[in-house]
Protein backbone atom coordinates (compact mmCIF):
# COMPACT_ATOMS: atom_id res chain seq x y z
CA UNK A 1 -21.22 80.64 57.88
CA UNK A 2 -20.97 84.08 59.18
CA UNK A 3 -22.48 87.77 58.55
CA UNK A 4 -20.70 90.14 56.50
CA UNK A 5 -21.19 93.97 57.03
CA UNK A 6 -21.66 96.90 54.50
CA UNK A 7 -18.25 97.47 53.03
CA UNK A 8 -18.87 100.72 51.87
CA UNK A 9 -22.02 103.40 52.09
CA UNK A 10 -21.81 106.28 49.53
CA UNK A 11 -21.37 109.50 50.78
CA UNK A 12 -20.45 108.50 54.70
CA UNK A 13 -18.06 110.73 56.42
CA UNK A 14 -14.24 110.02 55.09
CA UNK A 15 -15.73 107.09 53.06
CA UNK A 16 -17.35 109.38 50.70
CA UNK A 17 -14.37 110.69 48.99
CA UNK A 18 -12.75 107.37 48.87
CA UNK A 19 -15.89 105.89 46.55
CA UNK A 20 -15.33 105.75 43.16
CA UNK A 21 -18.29 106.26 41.37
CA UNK A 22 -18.68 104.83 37.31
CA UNK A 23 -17.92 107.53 34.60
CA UNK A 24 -20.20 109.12 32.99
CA UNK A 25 -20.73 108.91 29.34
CA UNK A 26 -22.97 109.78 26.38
CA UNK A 27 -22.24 106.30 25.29
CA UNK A 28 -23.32 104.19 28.14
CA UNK A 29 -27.18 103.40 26.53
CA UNK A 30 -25.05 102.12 23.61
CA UNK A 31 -22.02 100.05 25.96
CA UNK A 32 -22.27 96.67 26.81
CA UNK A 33 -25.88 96.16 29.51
CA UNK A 34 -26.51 92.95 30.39
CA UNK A 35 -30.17 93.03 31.97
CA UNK A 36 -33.52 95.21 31.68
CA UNK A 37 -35.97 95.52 34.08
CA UNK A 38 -39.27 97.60 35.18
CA UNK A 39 -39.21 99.38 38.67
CA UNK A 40 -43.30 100.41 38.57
CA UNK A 41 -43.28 102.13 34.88
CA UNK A 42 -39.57 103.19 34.51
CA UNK A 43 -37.32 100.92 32.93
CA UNK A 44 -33.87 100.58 34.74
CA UNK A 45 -30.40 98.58 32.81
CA UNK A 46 -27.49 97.46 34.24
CA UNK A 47 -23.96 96.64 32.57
CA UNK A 48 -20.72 97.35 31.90
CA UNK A 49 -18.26 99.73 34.29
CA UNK A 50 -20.98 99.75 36.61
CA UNK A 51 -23.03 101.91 34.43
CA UNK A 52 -26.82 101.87 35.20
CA UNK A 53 -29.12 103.68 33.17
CA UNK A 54 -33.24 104.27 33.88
CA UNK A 55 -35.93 105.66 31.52
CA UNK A 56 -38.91 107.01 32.03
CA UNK A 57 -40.26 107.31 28.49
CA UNK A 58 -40.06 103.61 27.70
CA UNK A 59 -37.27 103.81 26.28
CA UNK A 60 -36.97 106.96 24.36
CA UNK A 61 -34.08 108.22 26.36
CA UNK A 62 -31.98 107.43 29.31
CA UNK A 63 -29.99 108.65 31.83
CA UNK A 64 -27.27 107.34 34.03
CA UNK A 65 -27.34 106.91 37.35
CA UNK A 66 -24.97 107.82 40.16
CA UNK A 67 -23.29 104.43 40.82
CA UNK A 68 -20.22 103.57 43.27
CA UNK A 69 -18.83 101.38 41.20
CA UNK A 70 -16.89 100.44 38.15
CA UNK A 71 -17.24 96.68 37.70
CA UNK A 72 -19.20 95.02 35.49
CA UNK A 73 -22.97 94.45 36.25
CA UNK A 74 -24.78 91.42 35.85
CA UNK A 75 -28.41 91.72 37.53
CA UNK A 76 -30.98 93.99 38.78
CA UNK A 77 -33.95 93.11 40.64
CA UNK A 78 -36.76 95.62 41.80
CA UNK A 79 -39.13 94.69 44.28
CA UNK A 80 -41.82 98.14 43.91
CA UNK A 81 -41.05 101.00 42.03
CA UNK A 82 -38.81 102.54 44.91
CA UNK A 83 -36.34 99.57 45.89
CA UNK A 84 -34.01 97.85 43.99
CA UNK A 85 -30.49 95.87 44.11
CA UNK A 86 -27.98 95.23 41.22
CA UNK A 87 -25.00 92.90 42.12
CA UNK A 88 -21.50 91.85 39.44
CA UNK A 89 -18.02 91.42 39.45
CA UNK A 90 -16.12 91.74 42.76
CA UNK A 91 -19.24 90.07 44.36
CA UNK A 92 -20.92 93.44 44.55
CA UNK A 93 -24.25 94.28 45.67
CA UNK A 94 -26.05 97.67 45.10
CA UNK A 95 -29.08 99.01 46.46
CA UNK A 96 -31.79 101.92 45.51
CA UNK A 97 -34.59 102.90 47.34
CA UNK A 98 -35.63 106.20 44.59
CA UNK A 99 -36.09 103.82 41.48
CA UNK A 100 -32.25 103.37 40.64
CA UNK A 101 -31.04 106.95 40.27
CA UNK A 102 -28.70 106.65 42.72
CA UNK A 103 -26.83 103.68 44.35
CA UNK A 104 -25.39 102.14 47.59
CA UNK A 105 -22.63 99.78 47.88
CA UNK A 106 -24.32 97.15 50.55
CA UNK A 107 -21.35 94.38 49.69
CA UNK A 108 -18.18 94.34 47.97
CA UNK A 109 -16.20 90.52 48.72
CA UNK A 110 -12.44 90.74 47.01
CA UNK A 111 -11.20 87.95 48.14
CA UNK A 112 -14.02 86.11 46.31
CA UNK A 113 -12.20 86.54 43.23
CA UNK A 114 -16.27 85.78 42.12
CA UNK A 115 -18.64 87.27 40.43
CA UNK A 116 -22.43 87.07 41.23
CA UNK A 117 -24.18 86.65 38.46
CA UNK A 118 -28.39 86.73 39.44
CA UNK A 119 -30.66 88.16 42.38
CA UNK A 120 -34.00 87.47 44.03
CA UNK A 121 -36.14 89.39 46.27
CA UNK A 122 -38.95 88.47 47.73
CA UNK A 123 -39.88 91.78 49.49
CA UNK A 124 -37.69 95.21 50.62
CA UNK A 125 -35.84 92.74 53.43
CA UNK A 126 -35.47 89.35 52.32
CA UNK A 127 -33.14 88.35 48.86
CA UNK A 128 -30.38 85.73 47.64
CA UNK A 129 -27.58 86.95 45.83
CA UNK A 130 -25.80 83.92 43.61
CA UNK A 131 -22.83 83.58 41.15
CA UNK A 132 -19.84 82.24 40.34
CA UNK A 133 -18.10 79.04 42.09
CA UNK A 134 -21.12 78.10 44.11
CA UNK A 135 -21.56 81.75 45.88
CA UNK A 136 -24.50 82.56 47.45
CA UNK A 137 -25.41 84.66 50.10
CA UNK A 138 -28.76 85.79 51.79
CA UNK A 139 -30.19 89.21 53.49
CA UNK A 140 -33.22 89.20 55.62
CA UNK A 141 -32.62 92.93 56.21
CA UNK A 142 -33.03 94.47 52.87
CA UNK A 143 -29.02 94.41 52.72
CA UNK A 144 -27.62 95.79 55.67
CA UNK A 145 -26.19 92.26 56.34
CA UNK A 146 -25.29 89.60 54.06
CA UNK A 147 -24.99 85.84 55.33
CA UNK A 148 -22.63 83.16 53.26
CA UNK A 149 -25.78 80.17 52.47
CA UNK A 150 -23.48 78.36 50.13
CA UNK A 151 -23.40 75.24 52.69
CA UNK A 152 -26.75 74.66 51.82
CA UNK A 153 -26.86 73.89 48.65
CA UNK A 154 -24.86 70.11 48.14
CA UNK A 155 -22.58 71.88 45.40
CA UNK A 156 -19.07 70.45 46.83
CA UNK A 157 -17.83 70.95 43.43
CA UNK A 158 -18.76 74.52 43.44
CA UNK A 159 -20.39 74.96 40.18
CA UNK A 160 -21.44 78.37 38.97
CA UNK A 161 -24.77 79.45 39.99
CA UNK A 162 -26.35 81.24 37.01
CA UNK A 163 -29.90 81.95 37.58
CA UNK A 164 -32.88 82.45 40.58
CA UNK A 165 -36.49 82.94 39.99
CA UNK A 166 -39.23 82.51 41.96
CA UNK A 167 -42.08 79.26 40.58
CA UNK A 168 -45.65 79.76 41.09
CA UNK A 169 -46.80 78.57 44.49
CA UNK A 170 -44.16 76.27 44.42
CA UNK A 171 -40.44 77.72 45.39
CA UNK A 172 -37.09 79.17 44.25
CA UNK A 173 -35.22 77.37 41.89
CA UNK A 174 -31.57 77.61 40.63
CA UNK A 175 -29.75 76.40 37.29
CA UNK A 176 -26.11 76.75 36.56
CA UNK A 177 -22.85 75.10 35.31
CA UNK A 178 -23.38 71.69 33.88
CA UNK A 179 -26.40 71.08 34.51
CA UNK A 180 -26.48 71.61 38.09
CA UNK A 181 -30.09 72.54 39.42
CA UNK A 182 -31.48 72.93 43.21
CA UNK A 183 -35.14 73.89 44.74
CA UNK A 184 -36.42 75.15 47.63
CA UNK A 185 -39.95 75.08 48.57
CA UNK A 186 -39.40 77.63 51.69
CA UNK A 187 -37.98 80.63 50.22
CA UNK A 188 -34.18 79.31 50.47
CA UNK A 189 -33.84 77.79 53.80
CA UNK A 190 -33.44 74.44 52.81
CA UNK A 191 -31.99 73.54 49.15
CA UNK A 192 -33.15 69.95 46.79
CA UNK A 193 -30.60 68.87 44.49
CA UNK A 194 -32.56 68.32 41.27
CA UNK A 195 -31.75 65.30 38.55
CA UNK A 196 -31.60 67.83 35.25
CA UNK A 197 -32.14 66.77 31.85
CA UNK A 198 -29.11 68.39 30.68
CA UNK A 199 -25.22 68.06 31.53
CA UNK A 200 -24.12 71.75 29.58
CA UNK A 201 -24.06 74.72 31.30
CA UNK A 202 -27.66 76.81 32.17
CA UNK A 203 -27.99 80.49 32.37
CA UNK A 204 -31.29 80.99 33.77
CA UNK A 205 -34.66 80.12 35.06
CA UNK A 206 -38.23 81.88 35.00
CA UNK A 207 -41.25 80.64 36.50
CA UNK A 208 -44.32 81.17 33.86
CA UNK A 209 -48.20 82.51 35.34
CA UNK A 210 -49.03 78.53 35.97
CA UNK A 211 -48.25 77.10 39.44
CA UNK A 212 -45.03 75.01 39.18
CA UNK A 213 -44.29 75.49 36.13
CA UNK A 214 -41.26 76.94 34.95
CA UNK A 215 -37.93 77.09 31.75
CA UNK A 216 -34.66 76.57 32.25
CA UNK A 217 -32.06 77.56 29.15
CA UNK A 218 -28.75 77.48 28.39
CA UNK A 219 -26.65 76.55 25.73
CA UNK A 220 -26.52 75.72 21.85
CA UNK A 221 -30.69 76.92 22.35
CA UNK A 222 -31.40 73.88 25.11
CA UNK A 223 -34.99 75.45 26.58
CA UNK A 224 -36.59 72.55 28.81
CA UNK A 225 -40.18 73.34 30.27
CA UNK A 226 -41.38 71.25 33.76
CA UNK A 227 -45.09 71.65 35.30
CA UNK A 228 -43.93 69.88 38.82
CA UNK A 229 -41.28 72.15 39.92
CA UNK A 230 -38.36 70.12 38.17
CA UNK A 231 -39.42 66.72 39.24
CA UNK A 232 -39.61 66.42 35.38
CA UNK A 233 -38.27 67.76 32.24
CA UNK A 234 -39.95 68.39 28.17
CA UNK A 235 -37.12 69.32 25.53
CA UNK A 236 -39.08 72.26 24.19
CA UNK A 237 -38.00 72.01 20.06
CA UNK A 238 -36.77 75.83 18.72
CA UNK A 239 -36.64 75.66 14.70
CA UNK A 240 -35.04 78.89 13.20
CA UNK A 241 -34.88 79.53 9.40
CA UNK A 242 -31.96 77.00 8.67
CA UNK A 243 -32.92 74.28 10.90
CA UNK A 244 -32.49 73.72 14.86
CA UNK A 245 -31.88 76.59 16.88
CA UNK A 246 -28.19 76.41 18.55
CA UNK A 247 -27.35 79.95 19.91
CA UNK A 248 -27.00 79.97 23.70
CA UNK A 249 -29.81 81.85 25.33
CA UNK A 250 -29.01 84.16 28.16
CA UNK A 251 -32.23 86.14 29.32
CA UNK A 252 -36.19 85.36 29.62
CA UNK A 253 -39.24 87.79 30.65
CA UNK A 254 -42.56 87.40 31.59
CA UNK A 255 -44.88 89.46 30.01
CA UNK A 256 -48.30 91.29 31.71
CA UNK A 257 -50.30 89.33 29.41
CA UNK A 258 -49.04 85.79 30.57
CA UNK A 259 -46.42 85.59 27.74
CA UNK A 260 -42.92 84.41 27.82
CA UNK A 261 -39.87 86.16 25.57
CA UNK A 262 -36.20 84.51 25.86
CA UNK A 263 -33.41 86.00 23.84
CA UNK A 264 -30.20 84.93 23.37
CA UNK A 265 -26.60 84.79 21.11
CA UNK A 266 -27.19 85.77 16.69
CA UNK A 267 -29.66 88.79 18.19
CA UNK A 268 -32.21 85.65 18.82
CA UNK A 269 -35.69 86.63 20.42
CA UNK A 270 -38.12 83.81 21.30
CA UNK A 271 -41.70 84.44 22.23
CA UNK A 272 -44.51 82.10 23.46
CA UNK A 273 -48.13 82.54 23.97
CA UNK A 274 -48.80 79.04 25.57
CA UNK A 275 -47.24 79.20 28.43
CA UNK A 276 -43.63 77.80 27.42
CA UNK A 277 -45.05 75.16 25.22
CA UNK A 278 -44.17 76.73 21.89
CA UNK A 279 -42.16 79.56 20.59
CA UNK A 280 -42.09 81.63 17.34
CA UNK A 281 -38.20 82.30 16.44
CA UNK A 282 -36.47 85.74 15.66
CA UNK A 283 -33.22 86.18 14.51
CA UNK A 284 -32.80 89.72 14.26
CA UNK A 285 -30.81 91.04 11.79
CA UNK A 286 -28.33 93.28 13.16
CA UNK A 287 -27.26 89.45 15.02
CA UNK A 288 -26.03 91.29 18.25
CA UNK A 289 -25.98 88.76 21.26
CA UNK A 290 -28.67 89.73 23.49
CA UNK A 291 -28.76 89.03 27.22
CA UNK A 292 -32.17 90.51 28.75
CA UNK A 293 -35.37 91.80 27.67
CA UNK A 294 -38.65 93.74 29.00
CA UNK A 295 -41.94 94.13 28.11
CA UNK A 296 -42.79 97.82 27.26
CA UNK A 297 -46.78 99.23 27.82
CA UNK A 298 -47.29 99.96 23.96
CA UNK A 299 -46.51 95.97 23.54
CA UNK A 300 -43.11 96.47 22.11
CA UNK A 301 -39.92 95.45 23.59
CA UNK A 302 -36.48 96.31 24.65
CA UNK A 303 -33.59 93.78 24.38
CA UNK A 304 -30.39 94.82 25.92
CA UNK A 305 -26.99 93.26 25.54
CA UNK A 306 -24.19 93.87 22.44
CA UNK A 307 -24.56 97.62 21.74
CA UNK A 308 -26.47 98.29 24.55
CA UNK A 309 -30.51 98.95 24.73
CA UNK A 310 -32.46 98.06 21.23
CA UNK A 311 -36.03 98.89 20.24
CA UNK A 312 -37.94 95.63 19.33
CA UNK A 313 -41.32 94.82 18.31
CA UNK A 314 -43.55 92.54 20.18
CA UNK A 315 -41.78 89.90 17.89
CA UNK A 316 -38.68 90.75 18.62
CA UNK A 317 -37.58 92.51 15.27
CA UNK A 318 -36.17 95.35 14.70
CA UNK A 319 -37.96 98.61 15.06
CA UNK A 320 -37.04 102.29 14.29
CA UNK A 321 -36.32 103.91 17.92
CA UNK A 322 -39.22 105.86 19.12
């Protein structure tokens, strides 16, 4: 275990003109983004060549950000409308502290040869970044430091870590390759290996607005639901128009209102209004693989993923862009 330093800061003395910043391009809202999220009322997407793009019309338009980076992004996380951190390949973090218009490198790991694939905060100085081959590593001062916390979770085999959320006055919980799955009920000091009901790969985890109770999903459209923090595990059943849903599904929200949207591969969008108990099925039909999604304030949504951002009605279907 030991505490790795910032590897780079933007625009520091003879550092500055050594960072290499993404390119810009009137393409990026339409390249490959992999997650969507809300910092306060602007919306702010993160993907490919470290592009990052905000809007503040919900959607309308976007622009890119200034971002020292050109690897791919996997995950943003915003903890107010001011401060923010993205992490992806290379085991980068990045942070913002104006609402993602411009970036800081806080952690850059080569020698990883690892991508980190989710991140948590619980406030501007604590987080856990995660990813691939059992990383995971822990700030509790909003970045400035990053501590290796892979000891303790009891992953010897070193299985990817796909997804972190935070469970309603419960814990954090983790889901990742085969199966794998680990709680904490002290904001990541001490890690639980959890018995899963599922030996294929997970890609993420979201706690719903009822204590304990939270989704994990993953492949060929496996959704489980548990109300007692993983102790136990209900199939949840996802019929599409030709029988069983199988696409993998790769992103979840939770909505203002209490409800729950997943999407996934075949430009599927799943929405429930019970809590995780049901969902009504969309396959939309441009059948771009979709990663992430957000809530917008009209009730409409936008999925990112294949082909960039999308306009989607509360349902999920298309829509014309605004």
């Amino acid at each position: 275990m030991g505490l790795f330093a910032n590897t780079v800061e933007a625009a520091k003395n003879d550092d500055a003109a050594k960072t290499i910043y993404s390119q810009t391009s009137d393409k990026a809202s339409r390249s490959l983004l992999i997650d969507v999220v809300h910092a306060g009322p602007r919306l702010v997407a993160v993907g490919d060549r470290g592009h990052i793009l905000f809007s503040d019309d919900q959607g309308s338009t976007w622009t890119q950000a200034r971002v020292p980076s050109r690897s791919l992004l996997t995950a943003v996380k915003f903890v107010d409308d001011k401060h923010g951190w993205a992490v992806g390949h290379d085991a980068q973090i990045l942070s913002t502290d104006d609402g993602g218009a411009t970036w800081n490198k806080q952690f850059e790991d080569l020698t990883r040869e690892a991508p980190l694939l989710d991140v948590w905060f619980e406030n501007t100085q604590h987080g856990i970044a995660i990813g691939a081959y059992g990383a995971a590593l822990e700030t509790t001062d909003g970045g400035k430091h990053w501590q290796d916390i892979g000891d303790r979770l009891d992953n010897q085999d070193g299985y990817h870590l796909n997804g972190i959320a935070a469970v309603k006055d419960a814990g954090l919980f983790i889901v990742g390759e085969q199966g794998s799955m680990f709680r904490s009920s002290d904001n990541g000091q001490t890690w639980e290996t959890v018995q899963g009901p599922y030996e294929g790969t997970l890609f993420g985890v979201i706690g719903t607005s009822q204590a304990n109770t939270l989704l994990a999903y993953g492949l060929r459209g496996n959704l489980y639901r548990s109300t007692d923090f993983g102790t136990s595990w209900d199939k949840i059943a996802l019929q599409g128009v030709r029988g069983p849903l199988e696409f993998g599904l790769y992103g979840a929200t939770l909505l203002d209102d209490g409800s729950l949207v997943l999407v996934g591969n075949g430009g599927t969008v799943l929405r429930s209004s019970d809590d995780g108990v049901s969902f009504a099925v969309v396959n939309r039909a441009d059948r771009l693989a979709l990663s992430a999604v957000s809530g917008l304030a009209d009730g409409n949504l936008i999925v990112v993923g294949q082909g960039g951002e999308h306009a989607a009605t509360a349902t999920g279907a298309e829509r014309a862009q605004p």
